[in-house]
PDB file of N, CA and C in Angstrom:
ATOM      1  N   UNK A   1      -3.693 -19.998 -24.737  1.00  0.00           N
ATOM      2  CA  UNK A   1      -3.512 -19.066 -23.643  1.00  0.00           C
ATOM      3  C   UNK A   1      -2.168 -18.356 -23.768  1.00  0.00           C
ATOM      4  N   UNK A   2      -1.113 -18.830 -24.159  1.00  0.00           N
ATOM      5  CA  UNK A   2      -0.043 -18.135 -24.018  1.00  0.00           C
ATOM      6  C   UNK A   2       0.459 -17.163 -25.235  1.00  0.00           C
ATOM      7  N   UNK A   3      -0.941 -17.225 -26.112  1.00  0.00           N
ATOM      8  CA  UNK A   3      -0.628 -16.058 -26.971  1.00  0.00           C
ATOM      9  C   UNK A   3      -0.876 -15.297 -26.593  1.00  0.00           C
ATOM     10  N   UNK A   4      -2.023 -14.895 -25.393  1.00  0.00           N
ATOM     11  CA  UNK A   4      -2.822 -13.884 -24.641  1.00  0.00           C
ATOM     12  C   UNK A   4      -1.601 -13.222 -23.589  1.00  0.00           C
ATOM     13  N   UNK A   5      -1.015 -14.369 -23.007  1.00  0.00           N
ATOM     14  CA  UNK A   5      -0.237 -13.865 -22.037  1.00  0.00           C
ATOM     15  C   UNK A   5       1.109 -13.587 -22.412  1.00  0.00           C
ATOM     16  N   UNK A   6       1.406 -14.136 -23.760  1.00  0.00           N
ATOM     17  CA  UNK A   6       2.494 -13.128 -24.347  1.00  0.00           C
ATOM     18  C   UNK A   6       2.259 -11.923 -24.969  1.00  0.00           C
ATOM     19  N   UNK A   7       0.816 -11.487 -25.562  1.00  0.00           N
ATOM     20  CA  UNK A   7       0.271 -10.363 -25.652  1.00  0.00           C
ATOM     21  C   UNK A   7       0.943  -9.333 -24.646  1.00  0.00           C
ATOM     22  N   UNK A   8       0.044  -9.646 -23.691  1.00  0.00           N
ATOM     23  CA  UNK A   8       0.071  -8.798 -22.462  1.00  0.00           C
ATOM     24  C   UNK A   8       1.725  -8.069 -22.092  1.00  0.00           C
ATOM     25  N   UNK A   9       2.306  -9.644 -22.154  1.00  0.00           N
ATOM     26  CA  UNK A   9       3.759  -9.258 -21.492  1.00  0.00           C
ATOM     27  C   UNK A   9       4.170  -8.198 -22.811  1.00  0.00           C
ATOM     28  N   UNK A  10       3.846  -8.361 -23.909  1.00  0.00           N
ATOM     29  CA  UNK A  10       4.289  -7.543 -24.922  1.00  0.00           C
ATOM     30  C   UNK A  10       3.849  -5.719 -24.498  1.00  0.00           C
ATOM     31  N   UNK A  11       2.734  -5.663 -24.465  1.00  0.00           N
ATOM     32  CA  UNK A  11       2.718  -4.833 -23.778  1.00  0.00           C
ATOM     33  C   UNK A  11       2.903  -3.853 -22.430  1.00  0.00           C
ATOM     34  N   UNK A  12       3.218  -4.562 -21.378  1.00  0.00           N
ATOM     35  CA  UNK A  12       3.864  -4.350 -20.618  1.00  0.00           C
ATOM     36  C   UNK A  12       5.576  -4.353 -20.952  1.00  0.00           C
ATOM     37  N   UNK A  13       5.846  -4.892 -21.184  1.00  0.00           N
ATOM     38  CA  UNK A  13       7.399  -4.356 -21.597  1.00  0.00           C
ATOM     39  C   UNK A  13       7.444  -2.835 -22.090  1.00  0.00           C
ATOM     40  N   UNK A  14       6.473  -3.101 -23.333  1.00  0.00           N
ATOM     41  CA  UNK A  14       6.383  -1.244 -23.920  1.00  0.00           C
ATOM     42  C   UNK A  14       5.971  -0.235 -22.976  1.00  0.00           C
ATOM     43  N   UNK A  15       5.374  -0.517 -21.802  1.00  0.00           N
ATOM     44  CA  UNK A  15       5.213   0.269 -20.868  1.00  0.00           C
ATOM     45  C   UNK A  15       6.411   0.217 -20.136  1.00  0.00           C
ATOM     46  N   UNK A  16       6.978  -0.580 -19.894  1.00  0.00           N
ATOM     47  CA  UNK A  16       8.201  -0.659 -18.988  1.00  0.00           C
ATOM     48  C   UNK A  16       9.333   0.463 -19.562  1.00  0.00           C
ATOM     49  N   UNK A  17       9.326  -0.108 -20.506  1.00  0.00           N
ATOM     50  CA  UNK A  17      10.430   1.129 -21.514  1.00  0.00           C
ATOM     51  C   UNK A  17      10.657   2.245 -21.880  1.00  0.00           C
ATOM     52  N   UNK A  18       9.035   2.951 -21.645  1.00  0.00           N
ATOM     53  CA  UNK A  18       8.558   4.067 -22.434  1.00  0.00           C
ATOM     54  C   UNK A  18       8.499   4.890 -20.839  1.00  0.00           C
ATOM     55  N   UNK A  19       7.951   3.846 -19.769  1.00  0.00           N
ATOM     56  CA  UNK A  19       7.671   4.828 -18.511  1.00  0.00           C
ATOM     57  C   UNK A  19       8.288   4.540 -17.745  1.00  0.00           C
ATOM     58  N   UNK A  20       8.497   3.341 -17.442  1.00  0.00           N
ATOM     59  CA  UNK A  20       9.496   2.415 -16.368  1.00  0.00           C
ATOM     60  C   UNK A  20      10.445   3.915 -15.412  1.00  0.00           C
ATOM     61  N   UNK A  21      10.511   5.483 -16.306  1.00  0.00           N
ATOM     62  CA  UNK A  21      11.178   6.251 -15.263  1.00  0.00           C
ATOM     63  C   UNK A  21      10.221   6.717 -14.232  1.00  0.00           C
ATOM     64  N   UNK A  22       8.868   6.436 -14.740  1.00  0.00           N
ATOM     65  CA  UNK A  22       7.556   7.361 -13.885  1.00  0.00           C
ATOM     66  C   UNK A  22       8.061   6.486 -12.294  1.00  0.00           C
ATOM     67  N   UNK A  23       8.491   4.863 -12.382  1.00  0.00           N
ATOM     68  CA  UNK A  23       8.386   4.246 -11.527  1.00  0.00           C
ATOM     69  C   UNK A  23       9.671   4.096 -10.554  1.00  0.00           C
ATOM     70  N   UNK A  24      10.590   5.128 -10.874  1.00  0.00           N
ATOM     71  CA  UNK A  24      11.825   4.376 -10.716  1.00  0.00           C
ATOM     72  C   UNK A  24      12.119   4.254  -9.525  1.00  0.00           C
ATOM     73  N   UNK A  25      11.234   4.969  -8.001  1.00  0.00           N
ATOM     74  CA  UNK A  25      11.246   4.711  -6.379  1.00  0.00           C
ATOM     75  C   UNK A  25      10.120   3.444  -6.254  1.00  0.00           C
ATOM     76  N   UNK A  26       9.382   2.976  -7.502  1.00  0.00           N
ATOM     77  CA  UNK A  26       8.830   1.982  -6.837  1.00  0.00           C
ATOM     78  C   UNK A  26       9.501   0.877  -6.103  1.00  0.00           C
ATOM     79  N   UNK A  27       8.907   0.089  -4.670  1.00  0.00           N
ATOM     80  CA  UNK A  27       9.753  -1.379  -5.035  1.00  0.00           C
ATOM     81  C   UNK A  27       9.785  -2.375  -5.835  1.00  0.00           C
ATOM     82  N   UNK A  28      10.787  -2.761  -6.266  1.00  0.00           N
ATOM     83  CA  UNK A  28      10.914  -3.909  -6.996  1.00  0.00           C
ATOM     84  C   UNK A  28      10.048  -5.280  -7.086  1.00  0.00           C
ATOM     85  N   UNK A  29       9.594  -5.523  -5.713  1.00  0.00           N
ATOM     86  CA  UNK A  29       8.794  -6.499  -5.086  1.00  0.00           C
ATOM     87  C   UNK A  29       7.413  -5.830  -5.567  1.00  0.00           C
ATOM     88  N   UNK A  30       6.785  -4.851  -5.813  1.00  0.00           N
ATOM     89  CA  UNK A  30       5.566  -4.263  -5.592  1.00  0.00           C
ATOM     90  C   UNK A  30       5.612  -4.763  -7.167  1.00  0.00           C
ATOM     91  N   UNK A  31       6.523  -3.896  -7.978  1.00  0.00           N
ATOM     92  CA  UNK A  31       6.498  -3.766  -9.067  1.00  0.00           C
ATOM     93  C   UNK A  31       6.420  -5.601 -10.148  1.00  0.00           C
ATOM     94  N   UNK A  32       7.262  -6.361  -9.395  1.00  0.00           N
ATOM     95  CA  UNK A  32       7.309  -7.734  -9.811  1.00  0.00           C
ATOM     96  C   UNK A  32       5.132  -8.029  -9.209  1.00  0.00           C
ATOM     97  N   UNK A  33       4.967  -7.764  -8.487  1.00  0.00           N
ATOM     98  CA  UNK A  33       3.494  -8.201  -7.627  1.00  0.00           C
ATOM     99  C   UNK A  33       2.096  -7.833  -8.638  1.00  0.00           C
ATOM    100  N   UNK A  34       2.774  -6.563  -8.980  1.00  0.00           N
ATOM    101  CA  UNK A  34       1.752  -5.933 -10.332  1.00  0.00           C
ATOM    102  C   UNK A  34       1.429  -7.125 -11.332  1.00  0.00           C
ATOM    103  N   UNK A  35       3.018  -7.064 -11.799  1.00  0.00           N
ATOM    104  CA  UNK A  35       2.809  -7.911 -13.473  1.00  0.00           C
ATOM    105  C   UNK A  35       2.365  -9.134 -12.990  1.00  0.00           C
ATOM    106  N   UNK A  36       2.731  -9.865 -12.141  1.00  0.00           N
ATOM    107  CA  UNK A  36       1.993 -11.704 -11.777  1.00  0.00           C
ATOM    108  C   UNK A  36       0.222 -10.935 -11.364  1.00  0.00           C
ATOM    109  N   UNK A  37       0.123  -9.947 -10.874  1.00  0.00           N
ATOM    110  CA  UNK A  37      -1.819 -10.373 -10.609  1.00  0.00           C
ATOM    111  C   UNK A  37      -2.332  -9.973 -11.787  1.00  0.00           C
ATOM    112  N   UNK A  38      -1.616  -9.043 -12.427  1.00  0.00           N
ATOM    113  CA  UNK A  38      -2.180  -9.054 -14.154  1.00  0.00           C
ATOM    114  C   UNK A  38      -1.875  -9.709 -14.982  1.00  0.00           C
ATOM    115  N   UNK A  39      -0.978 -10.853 -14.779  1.00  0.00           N
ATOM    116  CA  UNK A  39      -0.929 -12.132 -15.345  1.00  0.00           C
ATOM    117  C   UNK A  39      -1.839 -13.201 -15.275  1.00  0.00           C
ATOM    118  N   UNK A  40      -2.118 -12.870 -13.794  1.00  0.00           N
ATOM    119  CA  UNK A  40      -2.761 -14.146 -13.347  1.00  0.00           C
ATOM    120  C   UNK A  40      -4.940 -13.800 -13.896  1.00  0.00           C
ATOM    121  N   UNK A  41      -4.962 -12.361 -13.851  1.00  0.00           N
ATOM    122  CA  UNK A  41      -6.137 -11.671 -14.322  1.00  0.00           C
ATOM    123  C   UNK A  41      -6.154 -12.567 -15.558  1.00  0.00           C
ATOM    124  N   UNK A  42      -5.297 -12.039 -16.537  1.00  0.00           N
ATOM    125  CA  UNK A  42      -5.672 -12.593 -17.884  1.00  0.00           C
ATOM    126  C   UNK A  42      -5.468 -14.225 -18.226  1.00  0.00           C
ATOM    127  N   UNK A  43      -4.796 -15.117 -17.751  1.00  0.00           N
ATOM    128  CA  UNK A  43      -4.847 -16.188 -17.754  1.00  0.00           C
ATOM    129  C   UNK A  43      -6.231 -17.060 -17.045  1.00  0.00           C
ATOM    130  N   UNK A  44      -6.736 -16.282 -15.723  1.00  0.00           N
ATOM    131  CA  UNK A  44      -8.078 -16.803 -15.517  1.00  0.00           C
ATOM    132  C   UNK A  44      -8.943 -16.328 -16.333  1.00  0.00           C
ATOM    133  N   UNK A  45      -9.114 -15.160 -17.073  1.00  0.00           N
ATOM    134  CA  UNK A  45     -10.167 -14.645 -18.022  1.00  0.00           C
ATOM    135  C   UNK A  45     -10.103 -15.777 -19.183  1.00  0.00           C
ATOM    136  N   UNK A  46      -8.762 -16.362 -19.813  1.00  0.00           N
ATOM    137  CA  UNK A  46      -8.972 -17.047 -20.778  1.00  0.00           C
ATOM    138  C   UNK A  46      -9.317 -18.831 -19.819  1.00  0.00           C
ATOM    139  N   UNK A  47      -9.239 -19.307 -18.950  1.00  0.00           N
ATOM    140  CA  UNK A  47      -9.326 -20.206 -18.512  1.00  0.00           C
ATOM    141  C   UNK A  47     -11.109 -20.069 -18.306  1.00  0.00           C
ATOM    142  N   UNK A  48     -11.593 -19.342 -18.364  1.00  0.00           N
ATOM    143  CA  UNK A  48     -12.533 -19.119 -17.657  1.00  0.00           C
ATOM    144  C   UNK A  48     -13.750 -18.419 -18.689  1.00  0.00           C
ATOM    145  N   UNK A  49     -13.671 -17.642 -19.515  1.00  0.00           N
ATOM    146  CA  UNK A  49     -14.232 -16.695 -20.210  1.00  0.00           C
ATOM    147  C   UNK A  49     -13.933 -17.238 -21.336  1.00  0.00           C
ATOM    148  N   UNK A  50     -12.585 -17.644 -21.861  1.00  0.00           N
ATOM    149  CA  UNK A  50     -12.178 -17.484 -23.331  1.00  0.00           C
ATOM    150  C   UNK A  50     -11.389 -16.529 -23.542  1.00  0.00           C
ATOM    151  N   UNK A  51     -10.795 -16.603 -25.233  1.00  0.00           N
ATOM    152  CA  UNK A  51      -9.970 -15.685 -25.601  1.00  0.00           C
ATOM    153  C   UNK A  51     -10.123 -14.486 -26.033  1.00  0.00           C
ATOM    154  N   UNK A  52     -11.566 -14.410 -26.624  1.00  0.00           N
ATOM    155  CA  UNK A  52     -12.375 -13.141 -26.639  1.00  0.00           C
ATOM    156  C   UNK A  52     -12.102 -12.100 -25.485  1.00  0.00           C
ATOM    157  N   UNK A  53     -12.692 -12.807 -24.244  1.00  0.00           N
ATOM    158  CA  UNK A  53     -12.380 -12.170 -22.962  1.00  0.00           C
ATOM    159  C   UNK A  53     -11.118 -11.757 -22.177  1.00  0.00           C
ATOM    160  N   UNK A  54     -10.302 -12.987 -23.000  1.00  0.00           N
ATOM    161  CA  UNK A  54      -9.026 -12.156 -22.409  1.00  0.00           C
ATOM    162  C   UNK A  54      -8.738 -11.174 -22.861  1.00  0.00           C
ATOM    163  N   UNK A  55      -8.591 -10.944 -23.984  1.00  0.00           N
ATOM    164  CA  UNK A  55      -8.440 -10.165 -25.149  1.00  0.00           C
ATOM    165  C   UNK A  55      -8.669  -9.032 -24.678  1.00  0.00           C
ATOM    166  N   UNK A  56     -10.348  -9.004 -24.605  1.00  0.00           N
ATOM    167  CA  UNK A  56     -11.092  -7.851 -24.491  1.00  0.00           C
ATOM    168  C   UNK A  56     -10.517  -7.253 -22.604  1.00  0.00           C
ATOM    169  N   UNK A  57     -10.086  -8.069 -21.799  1.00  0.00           N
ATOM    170  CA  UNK A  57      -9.320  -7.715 -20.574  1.00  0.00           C
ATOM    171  C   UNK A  57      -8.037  -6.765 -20.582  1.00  0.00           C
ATOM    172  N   UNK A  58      -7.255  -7.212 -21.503  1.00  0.00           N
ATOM    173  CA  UNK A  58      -5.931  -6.711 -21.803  1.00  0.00           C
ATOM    174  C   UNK A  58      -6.447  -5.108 -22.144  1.00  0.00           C
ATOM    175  N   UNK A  59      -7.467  -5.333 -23.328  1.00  0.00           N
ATOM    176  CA  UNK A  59      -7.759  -3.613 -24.003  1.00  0.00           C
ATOM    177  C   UNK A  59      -8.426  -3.238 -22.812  1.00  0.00           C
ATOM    178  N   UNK A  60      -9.298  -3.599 -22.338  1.00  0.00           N
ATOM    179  CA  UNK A  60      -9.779  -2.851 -20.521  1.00  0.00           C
ATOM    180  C   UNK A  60      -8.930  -2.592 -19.624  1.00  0.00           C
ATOM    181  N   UNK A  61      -7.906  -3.134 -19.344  1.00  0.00           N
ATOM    182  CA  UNK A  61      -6.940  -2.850 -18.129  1.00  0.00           C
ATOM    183  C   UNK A  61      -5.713  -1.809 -18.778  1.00  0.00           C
ATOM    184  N   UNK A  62      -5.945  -2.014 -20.068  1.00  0.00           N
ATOM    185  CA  UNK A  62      -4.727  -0.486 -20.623  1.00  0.00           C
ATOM    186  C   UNK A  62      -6.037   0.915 -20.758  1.00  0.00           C
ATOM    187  N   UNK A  63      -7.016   0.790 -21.098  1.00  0.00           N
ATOM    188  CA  UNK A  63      -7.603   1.855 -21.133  1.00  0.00           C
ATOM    189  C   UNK A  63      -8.387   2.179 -19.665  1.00  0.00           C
ATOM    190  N   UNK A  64      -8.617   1.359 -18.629  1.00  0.00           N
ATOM    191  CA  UNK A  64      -8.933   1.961 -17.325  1.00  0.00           C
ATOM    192  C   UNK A  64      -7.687   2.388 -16.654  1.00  0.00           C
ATOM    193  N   UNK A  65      -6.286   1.950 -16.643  1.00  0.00           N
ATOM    194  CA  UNK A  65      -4.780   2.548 -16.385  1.00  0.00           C
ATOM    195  C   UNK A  65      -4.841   3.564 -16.864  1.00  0.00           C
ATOM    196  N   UNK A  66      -5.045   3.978 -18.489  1.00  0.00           N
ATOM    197  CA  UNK A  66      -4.727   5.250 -18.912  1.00  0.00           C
ATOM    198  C   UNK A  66      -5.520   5.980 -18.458  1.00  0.00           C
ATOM    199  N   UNK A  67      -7.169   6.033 -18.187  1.00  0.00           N
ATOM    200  CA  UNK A  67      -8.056   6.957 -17.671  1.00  0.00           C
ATOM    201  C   UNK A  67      -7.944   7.265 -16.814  1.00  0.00           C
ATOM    202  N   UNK A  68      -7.325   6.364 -15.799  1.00  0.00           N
ATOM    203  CA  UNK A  68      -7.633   6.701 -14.561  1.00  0.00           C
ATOM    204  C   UNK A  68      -6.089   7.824 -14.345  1.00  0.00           C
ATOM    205  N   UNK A  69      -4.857   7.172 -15.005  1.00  0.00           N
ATOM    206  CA  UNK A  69      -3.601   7.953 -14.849  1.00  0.00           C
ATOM    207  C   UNK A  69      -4.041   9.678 -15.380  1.00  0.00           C
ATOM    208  N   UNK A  70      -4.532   9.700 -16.521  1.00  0.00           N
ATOM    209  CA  UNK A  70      -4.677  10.814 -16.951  1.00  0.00           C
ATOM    210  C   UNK A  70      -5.560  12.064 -15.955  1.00  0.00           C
ATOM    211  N   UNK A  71      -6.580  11.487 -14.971  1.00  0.00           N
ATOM    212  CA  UNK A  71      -7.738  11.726 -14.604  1.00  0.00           C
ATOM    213  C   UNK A  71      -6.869  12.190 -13.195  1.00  0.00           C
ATOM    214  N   UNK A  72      -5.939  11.177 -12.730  1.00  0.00           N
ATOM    215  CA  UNK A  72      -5.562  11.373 -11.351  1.00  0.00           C
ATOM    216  C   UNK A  72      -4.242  12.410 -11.538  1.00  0.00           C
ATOM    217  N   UNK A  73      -3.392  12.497 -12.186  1.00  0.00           N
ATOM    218  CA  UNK A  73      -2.220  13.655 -13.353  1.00  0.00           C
ATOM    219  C   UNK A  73      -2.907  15.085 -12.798  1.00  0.00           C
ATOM    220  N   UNK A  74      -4.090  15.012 -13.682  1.00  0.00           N
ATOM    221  CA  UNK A  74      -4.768  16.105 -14.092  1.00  0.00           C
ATOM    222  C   UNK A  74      -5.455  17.091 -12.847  1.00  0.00           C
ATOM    223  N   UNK A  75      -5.824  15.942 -11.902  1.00  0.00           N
ATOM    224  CA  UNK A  75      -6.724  16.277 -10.516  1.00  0.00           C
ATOM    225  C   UNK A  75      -5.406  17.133  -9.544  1.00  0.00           C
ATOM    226  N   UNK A  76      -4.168  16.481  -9.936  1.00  0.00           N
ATOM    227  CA  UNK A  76      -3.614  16.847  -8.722  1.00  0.00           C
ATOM    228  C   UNK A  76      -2.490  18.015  -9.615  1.00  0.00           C
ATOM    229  N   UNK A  77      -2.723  18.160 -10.600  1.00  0.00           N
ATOM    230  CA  UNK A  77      -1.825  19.488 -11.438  1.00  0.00           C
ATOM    231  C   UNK A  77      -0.126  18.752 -11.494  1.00  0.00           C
ATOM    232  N   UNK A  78      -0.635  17.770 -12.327  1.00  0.00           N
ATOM    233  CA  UNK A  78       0.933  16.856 -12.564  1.00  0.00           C
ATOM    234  C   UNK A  78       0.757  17.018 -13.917  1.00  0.00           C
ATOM    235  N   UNK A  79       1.728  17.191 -14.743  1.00  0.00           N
ATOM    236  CA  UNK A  79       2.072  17.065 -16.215  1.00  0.00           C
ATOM    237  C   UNK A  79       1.674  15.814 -16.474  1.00  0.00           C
ATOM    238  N   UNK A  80       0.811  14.450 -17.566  1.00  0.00           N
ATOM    239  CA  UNK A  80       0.545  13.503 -17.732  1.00  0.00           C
ATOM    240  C   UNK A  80       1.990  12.679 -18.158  1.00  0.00           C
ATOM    241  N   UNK A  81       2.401  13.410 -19.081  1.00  0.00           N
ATOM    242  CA  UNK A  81       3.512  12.914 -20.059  1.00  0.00           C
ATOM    243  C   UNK A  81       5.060  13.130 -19.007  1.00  0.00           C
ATOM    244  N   UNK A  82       4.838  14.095 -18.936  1.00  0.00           N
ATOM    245  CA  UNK A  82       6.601  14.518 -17.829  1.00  0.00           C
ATOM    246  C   UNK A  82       6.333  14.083 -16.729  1.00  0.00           C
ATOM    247  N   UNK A  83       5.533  14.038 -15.962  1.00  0.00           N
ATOM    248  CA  UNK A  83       5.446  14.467 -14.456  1.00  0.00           C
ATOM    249  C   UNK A  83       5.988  15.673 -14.097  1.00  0.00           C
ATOM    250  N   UNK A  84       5.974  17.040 -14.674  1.00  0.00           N
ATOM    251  CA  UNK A  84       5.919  17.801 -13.618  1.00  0.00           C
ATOM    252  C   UNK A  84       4.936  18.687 -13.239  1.00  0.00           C
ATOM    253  N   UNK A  85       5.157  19.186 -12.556  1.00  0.00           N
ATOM    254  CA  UNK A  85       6.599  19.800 -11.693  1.00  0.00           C
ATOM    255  C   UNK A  85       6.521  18.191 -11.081  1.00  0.00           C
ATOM    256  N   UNK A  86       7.834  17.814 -10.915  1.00  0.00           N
ATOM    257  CA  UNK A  86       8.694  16.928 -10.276  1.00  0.00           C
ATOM    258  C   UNK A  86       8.074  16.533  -8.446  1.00  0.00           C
ATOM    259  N   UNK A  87       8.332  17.885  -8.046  1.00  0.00           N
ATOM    260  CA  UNK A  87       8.446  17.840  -6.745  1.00  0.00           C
ATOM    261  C   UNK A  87       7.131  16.800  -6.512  1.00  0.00           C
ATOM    262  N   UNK A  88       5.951  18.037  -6.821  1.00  0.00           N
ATOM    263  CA  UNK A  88       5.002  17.240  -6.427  1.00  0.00           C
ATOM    264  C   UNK A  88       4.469  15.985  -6.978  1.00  0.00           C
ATOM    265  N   UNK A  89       5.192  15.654  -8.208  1.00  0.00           N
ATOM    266  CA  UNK A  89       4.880  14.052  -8.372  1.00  0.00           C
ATOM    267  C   UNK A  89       5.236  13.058  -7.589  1.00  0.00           C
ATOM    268  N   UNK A  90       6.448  13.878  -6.772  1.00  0.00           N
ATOM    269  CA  UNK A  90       7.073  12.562  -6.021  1.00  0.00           C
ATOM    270  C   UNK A  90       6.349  12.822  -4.732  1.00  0.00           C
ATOM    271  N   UNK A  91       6.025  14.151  -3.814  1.00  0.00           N
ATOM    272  CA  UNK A  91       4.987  14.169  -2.971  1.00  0.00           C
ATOM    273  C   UNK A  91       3.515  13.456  -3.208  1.00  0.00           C
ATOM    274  N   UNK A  92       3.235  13.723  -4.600  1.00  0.00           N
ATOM    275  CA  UNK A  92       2.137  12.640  -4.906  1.00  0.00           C
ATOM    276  C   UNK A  92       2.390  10.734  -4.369  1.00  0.00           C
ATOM    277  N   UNK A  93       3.482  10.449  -4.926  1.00  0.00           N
ATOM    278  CA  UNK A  93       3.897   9.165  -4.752  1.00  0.00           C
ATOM    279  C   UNK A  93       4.038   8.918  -3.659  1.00  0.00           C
ATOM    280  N   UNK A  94       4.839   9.956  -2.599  1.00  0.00           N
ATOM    281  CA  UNK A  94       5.072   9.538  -1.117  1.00  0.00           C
ATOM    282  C   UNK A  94       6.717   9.672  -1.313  1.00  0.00           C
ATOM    283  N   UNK A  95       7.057   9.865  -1.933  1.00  0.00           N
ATOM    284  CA  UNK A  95       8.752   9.897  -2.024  1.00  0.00           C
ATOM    285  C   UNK A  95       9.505  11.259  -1.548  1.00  0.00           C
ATOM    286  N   UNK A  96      10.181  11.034  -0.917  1.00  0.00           N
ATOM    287  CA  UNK A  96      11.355  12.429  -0.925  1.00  0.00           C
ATOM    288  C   UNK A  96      11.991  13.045  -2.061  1.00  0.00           C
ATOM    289  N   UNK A  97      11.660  13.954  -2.285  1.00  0.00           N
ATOM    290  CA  UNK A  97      12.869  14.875  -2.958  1.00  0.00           C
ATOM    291  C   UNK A  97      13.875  14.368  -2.845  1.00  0.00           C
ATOM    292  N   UNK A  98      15.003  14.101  -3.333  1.00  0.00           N
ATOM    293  CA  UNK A  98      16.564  14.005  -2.779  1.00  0.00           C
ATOM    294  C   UNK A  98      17.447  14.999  -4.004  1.00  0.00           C
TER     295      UNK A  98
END
């Protein structure tokens, strides 16, 4: 199991690094809440399913994130890669301008 769930964390870090600015008004608490239920996702998939399944969880939960990010970007006229225009990414999010 903890090759699965060092998988994961492997990848999430590379997300952390690469986007971690898309997030930077998230809370901290929300953001810590994410990575433990998608921890806890893939550790019951292998407790439960196997490693196949976890496996195959990890490649499902990065490619329904990306579809759905790209899909929801696109719907509301946000740049995928930049976020902009700015403004309204952060009106998207709920955040103020400052």
């Amino acid at each position: 199991m903890e090759t699965y769930l060092l998988l994961f964390c492997m990848f999430y870090i590379l997300g952390v690094i690469f986007f971690g600015h898309f997030e930077e008004r998230t809370p901290k608490a929300r953001r810590l809440l994410k990575l433990a239920f998608n921890l806890g996702l893939v550790a019951a998939a292998y407790q439960w399913l196997g490693g196949a399944w976890a496996a195959g969880l990890i490649v499902a939960l990065f490619a329904i994130g990306l579809t759905f990010h790209f899909w929801w970007t696109a719907k509301n006229g946000i740049h995928p890669f930049t976020a902009e225009p700015r403004e309204k990414y952060y009106a998207l999010r709920g955040w103020k301008t400052s």
